[in-house]
ModelCIF file with pLDDT and N, C-alpha, C, O atoms, coordinates in Angstrom:
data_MODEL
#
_entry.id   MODEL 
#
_entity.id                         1 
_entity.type                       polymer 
_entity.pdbx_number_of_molecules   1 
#
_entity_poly.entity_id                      1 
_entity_poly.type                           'polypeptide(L)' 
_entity_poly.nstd_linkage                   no 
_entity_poly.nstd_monomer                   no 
_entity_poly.pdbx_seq_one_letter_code       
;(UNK)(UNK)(UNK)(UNK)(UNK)(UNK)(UNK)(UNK)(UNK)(UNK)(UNK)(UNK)(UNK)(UNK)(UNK)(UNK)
(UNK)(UNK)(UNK)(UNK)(UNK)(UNK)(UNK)(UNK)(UNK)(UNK)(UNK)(UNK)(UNK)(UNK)(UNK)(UNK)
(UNK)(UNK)(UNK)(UNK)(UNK)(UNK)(UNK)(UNK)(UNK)
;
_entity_poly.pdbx_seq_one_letter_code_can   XXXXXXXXXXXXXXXXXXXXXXXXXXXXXXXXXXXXXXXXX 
_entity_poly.pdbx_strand_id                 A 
#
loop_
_entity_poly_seq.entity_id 
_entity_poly_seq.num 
_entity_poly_seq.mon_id 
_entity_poly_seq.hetero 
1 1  UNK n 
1 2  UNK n 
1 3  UNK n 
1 4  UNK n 
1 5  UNK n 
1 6  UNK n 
1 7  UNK n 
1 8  UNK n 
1 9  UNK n 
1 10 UNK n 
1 11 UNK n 
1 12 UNK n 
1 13 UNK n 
1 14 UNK n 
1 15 UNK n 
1 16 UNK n 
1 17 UNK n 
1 18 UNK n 
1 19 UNK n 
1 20 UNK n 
1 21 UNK n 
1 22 UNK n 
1 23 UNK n 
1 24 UNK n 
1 25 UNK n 
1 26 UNK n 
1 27 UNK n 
1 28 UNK n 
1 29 UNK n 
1 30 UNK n 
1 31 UNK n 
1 32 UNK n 
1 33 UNK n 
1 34 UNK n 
1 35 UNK n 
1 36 UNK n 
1 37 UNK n 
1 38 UNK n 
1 39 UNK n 
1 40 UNK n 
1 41 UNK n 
#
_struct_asym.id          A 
_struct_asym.entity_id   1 
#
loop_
_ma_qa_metric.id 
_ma_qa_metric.mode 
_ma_qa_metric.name 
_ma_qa_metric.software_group_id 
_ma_qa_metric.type 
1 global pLDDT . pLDDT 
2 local  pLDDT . pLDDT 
#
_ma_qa_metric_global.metric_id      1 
_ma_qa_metric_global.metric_value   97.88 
_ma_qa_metric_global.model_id       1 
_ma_qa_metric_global.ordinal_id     1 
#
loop_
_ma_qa_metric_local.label_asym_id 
_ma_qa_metric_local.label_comp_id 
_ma_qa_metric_local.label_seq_id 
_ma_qa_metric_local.metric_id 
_ma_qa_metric_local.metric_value 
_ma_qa_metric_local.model_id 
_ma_qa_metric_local.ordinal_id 
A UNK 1  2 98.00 1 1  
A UNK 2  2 98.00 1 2  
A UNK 3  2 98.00 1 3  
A UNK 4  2 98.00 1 4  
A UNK 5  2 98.00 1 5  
A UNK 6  2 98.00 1 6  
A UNK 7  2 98.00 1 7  
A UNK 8  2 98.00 1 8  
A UNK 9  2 99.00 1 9  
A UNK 10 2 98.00 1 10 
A UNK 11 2 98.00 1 11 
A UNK 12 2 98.00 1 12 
A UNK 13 2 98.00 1 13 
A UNK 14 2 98.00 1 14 
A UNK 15 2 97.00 1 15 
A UNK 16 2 97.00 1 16 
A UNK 17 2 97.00 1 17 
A UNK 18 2 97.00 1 18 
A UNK 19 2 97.00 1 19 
A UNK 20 2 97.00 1 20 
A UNK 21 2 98.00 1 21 
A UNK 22 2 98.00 1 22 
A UNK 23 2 98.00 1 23 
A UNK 24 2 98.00 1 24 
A UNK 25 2 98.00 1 25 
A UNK 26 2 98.00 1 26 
A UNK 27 2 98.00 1 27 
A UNK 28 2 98.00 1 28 
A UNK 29 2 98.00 1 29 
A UNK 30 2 98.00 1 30 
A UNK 31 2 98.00 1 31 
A UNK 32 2 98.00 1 32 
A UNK 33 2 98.00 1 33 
A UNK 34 2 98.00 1 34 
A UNK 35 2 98.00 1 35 
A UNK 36 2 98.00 1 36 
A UNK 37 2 98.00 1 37 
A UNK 38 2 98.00 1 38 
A UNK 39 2 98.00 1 39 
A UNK 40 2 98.00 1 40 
A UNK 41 2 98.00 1 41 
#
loop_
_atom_site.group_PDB 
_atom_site.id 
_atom_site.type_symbol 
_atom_site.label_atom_id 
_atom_site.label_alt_id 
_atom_site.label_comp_id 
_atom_site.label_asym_id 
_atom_site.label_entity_id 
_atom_site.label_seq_id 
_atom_site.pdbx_PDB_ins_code 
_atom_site.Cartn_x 
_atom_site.Cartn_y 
_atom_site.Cartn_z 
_atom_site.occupancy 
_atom_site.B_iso_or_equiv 
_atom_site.pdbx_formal_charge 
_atom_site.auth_seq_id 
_atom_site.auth_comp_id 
_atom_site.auth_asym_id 
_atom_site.auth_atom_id 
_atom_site.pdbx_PDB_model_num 
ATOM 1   N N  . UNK A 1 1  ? -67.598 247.254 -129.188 1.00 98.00 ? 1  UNK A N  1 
ATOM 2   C CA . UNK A 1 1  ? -67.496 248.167 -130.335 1.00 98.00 ? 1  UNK A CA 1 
ATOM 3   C C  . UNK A 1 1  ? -68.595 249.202 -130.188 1.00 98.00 ? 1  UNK A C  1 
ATOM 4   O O  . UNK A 1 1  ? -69.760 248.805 -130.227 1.00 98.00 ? 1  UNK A O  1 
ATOM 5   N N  . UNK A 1 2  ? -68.295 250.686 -129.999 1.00 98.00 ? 2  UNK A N  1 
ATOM 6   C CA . UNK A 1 2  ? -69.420 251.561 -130.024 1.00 98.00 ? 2  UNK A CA 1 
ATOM 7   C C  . UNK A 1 2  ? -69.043 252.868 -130.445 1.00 98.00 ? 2  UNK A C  1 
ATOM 8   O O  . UNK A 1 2  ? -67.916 253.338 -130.602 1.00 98.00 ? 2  UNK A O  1 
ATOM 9   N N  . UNK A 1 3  ? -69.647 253.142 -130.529 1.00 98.00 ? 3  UNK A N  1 
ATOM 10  C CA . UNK A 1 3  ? -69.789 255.503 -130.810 1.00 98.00 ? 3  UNK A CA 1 
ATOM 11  C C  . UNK A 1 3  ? -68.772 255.215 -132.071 1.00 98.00 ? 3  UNK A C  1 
ATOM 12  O O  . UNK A 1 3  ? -67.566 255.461 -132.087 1.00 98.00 ? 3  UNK A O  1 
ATOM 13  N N  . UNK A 1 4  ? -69.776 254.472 -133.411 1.00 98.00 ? 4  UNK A N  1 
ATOM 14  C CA . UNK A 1 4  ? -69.316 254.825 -134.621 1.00 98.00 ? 4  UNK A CA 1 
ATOM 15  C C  . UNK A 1 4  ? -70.611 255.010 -135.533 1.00 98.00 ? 4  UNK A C  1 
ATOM 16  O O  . UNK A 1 4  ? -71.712 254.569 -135.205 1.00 98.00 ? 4  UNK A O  1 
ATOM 17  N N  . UNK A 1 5  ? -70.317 255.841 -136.937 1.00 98.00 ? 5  UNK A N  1 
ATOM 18  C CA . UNK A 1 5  ? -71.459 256.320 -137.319 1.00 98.00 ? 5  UNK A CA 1 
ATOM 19  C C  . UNK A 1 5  ? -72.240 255.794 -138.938 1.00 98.00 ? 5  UNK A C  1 
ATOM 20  O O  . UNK A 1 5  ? -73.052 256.329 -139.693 1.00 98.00 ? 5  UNK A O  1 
ATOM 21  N N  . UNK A 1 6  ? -71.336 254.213 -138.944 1.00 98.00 ? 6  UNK A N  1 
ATOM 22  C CA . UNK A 1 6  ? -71.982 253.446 -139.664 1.00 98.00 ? 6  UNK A CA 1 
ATOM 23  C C  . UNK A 1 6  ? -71.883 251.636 -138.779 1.00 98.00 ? 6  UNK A C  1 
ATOM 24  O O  . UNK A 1 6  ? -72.020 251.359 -137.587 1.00 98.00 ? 6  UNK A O  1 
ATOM 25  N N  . UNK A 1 7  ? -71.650 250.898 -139.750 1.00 98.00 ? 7  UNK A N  1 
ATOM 26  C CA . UNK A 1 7  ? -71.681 249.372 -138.948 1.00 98.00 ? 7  UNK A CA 1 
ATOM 27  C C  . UNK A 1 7  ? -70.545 249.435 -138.122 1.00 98.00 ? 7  UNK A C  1 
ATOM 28  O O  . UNK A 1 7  ? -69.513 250.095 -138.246 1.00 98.00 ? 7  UNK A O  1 
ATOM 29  N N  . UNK A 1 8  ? -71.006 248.422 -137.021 1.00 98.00 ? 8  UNK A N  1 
ATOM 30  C CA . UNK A 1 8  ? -70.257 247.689 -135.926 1.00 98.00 ? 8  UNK A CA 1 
ATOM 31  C C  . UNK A 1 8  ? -69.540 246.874 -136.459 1.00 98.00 ? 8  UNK A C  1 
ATOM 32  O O  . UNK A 1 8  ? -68.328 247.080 -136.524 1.00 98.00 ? 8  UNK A O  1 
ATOM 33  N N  . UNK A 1 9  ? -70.148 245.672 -137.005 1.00 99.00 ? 9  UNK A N  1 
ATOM 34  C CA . UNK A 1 9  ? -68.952 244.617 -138.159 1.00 99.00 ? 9  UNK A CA 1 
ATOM 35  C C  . UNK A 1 9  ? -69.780 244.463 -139.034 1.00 99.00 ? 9  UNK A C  1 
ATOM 36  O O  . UNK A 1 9  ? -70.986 244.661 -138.887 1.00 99.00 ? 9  UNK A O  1 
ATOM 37  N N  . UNK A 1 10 ? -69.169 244.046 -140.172 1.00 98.00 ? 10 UNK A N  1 
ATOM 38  C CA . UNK A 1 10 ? -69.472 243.631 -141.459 1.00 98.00 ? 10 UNK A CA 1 
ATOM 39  C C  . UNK A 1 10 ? -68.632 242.413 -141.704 1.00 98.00 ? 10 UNK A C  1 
ATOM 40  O O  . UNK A 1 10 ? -67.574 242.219 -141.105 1.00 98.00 ? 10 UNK A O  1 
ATOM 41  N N  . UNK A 1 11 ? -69.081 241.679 -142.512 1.00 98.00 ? 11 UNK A N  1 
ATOM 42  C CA . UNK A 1 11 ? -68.768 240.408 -143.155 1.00 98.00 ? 11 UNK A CA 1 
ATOM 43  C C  . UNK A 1 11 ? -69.070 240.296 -144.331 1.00 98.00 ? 11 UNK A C  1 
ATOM 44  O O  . UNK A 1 11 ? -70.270 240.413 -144.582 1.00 98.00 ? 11 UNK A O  1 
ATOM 45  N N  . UNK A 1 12 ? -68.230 240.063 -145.346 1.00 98.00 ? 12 UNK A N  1 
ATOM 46  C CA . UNK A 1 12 ? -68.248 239.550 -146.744 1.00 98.00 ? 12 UNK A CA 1 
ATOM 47  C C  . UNK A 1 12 ? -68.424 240.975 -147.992 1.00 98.00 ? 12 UNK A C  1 
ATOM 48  O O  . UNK A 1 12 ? -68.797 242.143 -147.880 1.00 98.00 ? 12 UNK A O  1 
ATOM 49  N N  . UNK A 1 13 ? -67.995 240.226 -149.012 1.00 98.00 ? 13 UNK A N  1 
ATOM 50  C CA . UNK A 1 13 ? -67.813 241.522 -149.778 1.00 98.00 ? 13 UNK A CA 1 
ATOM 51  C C  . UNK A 1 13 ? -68.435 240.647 -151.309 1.00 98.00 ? 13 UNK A C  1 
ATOM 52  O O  . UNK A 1 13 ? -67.645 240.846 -152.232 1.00 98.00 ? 13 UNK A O  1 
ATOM 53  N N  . UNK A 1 14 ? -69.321 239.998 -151.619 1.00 98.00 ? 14 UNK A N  1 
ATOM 54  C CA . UNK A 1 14 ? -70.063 239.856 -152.525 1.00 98.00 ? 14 UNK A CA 1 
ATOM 55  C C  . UNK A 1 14 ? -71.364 240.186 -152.756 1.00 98.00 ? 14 UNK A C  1 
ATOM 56  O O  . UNK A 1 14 ? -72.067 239.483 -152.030 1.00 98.00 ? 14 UNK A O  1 
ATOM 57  N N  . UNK A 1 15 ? -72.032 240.945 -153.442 1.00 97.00 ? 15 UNK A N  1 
ATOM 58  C CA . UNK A 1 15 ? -73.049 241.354 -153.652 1.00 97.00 ? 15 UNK A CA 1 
ATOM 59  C C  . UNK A 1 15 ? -74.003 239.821 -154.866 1.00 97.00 ? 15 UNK A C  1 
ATOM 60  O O  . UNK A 1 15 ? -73.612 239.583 -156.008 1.00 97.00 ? 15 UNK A O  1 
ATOM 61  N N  . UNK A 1 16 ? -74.824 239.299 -154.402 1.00 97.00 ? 16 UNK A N  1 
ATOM 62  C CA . UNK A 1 16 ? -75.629 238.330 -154.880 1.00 97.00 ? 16 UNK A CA 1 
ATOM 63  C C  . UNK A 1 16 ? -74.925 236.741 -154.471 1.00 97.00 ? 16 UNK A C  1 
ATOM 64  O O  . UNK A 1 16 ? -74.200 236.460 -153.517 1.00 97.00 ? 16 UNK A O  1 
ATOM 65  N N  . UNK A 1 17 ? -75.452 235.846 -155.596 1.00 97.00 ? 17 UNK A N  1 
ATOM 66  C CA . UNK A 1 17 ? -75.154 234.891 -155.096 1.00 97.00 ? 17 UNK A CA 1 
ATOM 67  C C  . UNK A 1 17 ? -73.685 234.102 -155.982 1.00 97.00 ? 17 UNK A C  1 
ATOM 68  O O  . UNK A 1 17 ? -73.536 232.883 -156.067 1.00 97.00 ? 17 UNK A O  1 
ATOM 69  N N  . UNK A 1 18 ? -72.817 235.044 -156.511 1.00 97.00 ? 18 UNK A N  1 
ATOM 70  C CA . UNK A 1 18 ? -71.791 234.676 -157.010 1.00 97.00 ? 18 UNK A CA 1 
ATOM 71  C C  . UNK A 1 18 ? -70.653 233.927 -155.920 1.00 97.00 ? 18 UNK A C  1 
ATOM 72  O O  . UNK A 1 18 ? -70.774 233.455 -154.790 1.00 97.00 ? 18 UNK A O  1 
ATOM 73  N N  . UNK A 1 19 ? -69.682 234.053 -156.717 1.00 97.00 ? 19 UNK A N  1 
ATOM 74  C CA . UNK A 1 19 ? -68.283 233.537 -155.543 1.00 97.00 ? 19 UNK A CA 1 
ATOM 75  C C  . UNK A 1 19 ? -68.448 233.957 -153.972 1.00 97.00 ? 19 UNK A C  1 
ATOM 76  O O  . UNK A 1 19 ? -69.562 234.402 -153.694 1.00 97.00 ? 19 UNK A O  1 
ATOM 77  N N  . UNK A 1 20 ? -67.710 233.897 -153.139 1.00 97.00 ? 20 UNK A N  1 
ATOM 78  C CA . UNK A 1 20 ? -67.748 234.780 -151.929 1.00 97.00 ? 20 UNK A CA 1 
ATOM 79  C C  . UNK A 1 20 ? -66.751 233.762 -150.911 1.00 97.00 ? 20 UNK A C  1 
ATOM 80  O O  . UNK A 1 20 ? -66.912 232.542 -150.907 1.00 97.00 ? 20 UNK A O  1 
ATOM 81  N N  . UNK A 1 21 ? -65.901 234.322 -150.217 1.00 98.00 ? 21 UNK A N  1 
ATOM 82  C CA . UNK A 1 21 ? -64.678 233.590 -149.600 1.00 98.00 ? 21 UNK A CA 1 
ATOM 83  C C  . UNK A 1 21 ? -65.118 233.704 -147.628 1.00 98.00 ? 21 UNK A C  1 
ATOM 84  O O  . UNK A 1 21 ? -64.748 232.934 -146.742 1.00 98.00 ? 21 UNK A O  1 
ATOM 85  N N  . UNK A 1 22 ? -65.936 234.855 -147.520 1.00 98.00 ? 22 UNK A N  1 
ATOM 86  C CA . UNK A 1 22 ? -66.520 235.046 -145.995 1.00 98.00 ? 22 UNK A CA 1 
ATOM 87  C C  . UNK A 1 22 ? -67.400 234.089 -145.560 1.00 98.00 ? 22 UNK A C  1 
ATOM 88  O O  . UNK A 1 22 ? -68.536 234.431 -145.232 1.00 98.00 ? 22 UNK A O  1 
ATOM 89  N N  . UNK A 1 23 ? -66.902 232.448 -145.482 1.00 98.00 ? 23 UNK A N  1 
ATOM 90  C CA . UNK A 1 23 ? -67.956 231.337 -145.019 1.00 98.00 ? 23 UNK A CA 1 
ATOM 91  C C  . UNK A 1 23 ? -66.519 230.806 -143.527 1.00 98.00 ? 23 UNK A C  1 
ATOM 92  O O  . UNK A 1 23 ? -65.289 230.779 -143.482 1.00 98.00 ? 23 UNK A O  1 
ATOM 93  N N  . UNK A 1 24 ? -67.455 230.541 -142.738 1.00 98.00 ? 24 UNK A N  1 
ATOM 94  C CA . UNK A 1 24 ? -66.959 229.485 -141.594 1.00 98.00 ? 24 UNK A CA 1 
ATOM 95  C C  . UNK A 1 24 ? -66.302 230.836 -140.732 1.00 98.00 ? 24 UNK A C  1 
ATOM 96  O O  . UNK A 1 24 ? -65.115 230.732 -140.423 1.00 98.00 ? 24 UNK A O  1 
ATOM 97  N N  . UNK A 1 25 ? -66.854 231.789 -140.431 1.00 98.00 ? 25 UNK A N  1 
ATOM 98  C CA . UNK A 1 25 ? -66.400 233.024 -140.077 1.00 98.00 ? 25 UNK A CA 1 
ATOM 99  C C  . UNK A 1 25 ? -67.226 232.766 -138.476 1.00 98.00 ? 25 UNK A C  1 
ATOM 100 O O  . UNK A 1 25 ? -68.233 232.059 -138.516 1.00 98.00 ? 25 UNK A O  1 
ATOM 101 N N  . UNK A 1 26 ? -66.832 233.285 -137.228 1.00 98.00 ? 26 UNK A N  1 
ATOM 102 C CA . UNK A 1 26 ? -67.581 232.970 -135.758 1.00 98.00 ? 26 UNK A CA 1 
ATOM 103 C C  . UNK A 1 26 ? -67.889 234.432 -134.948 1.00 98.00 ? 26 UNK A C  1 
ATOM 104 O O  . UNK A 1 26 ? -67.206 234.592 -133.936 1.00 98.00 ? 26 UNK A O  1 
ATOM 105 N N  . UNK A 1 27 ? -68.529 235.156 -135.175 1.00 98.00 ? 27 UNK A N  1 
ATOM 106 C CA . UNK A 1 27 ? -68.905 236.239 -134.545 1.00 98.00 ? 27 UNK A CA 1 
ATOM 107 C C  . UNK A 1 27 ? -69.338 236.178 -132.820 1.00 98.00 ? 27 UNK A C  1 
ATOM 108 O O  . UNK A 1 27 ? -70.319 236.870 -132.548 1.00 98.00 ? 27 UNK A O  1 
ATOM 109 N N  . UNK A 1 28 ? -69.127 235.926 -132.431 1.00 98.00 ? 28 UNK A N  1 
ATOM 110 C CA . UNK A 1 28 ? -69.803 235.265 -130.918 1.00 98.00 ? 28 UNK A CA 1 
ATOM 111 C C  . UNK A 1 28 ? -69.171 236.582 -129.520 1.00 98.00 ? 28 UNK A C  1 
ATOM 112 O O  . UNK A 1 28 ? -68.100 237.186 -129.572 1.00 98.00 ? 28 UNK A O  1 
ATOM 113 N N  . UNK A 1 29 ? -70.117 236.687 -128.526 1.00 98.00 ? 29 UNK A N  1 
ATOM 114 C CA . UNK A 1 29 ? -70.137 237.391 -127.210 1.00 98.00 ? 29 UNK A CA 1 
ATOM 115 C C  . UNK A 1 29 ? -69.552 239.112 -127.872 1.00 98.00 ? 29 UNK A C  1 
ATOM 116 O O  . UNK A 1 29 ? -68.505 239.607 -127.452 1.00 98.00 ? 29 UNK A O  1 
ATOM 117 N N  . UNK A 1 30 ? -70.168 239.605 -128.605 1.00 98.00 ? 30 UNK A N  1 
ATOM 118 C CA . UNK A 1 30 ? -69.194 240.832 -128.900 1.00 98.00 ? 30 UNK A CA 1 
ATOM 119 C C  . UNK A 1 30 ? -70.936 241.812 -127.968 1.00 98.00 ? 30 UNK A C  1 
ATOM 120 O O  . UNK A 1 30 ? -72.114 241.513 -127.774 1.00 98.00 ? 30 UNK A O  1 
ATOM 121 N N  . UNK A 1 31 ? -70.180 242.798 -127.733 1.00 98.00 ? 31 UNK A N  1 
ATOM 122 C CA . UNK A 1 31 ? -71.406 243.830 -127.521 1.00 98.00 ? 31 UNK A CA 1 
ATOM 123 C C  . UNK A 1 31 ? -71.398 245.178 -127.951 1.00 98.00 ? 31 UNK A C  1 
ATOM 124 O O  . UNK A 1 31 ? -70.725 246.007 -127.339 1.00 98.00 ? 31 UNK A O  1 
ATOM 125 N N  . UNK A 1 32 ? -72.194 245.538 -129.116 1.00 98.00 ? 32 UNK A N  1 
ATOM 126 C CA . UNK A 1 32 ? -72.344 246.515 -130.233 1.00 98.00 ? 32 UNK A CA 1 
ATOM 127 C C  . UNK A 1 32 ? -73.259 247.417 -130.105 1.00 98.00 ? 32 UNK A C  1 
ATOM 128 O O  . UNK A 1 32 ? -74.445 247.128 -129.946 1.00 98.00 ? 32 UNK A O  1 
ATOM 129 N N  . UNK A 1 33 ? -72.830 248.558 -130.157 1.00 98.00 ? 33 UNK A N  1 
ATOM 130 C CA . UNK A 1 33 ? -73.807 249.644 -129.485 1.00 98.00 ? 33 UNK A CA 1 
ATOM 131 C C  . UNK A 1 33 ? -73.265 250.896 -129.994 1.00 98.00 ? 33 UNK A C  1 
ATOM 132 O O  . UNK A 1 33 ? -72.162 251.245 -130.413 1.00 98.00 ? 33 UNK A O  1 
ATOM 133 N N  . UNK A 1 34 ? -74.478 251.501 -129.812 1.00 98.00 ? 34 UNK A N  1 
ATOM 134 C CA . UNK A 1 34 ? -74.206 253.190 -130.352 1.00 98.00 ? 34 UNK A CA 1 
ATOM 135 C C  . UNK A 1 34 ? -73.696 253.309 -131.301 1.00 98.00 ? 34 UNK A C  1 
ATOM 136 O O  . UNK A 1 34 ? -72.721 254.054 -131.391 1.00 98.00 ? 34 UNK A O  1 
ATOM 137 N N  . UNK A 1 35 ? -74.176 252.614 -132.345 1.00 98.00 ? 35 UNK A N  1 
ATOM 138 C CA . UNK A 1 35 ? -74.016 252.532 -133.901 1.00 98.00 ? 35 UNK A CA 1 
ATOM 139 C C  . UNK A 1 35 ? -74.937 253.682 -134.646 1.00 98.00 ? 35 UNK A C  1 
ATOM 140 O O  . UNK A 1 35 ? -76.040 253.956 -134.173 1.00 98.00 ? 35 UNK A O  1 
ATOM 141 N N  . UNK A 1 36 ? -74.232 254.631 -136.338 1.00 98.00 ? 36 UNK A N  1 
ATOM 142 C CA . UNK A 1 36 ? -75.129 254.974 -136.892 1.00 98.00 ? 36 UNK A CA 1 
ATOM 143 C C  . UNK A 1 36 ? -75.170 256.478 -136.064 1.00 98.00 ? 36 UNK A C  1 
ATOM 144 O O  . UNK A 1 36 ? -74.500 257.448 -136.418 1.00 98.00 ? 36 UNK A O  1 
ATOM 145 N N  . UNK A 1 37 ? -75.951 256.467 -135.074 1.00 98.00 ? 37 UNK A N  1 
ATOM 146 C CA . UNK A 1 37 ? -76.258 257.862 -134.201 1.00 98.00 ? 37 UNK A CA 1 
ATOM 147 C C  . UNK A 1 37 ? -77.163 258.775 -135.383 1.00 98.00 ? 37 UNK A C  1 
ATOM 148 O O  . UNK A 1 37 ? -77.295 259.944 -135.020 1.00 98.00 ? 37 UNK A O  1 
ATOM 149 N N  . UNK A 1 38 ? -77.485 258.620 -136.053 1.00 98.00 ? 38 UNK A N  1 
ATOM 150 C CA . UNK A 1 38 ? -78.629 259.438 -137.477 1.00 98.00 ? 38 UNK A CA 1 
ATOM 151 C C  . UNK A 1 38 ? -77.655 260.188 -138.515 1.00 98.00 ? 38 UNK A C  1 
ATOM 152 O O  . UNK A 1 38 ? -78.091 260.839 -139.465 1.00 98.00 ? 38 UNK A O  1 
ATOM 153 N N  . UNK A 1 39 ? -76.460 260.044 -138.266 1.00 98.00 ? 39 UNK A N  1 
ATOM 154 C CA . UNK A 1 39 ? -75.818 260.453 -139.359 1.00 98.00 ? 39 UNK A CA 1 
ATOM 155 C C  . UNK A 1 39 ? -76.000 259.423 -140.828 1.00 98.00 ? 39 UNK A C  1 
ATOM 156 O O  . UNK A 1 39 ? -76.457 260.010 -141.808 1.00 98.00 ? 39 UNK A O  1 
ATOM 157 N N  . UNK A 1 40 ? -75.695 258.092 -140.972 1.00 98.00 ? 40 UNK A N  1 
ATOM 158 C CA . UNK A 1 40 ? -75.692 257.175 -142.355 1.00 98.00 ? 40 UNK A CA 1 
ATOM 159 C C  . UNK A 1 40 ? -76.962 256.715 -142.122 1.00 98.00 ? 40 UNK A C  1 
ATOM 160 O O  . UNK A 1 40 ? -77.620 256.763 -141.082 1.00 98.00 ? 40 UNK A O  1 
ATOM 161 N N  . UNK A 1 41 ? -77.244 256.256 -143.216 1.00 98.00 ? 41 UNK A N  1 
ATOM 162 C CA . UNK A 1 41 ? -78.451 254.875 -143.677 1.00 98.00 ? 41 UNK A CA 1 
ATOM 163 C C  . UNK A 1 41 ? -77.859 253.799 -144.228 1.00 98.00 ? 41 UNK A C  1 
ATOM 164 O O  . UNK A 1 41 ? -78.536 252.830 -144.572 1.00 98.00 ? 41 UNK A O  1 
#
């Protein structure tokens, strides 16, 4: 995953420690690069 100008991946969509369904999820061997480039924060 690369030459994009916010995140590579994201996971989960709850903000604090309420509900949240993004558990037992396996992210593994990915290679992420050239993220961002100074356009977002």
């Amino acid at each position: 995953i690369h030459d994009f100008f916010y995140t590579g991946i994201s996971v989960g969509w709850t903000w604090g420690y309420g509900e949240g369904l993004a558990t037992g999820n396996l992210i593994a061997k990915n290679h992420v690069y050239q993220i961002g480039q100074g356009l977002l924060s």
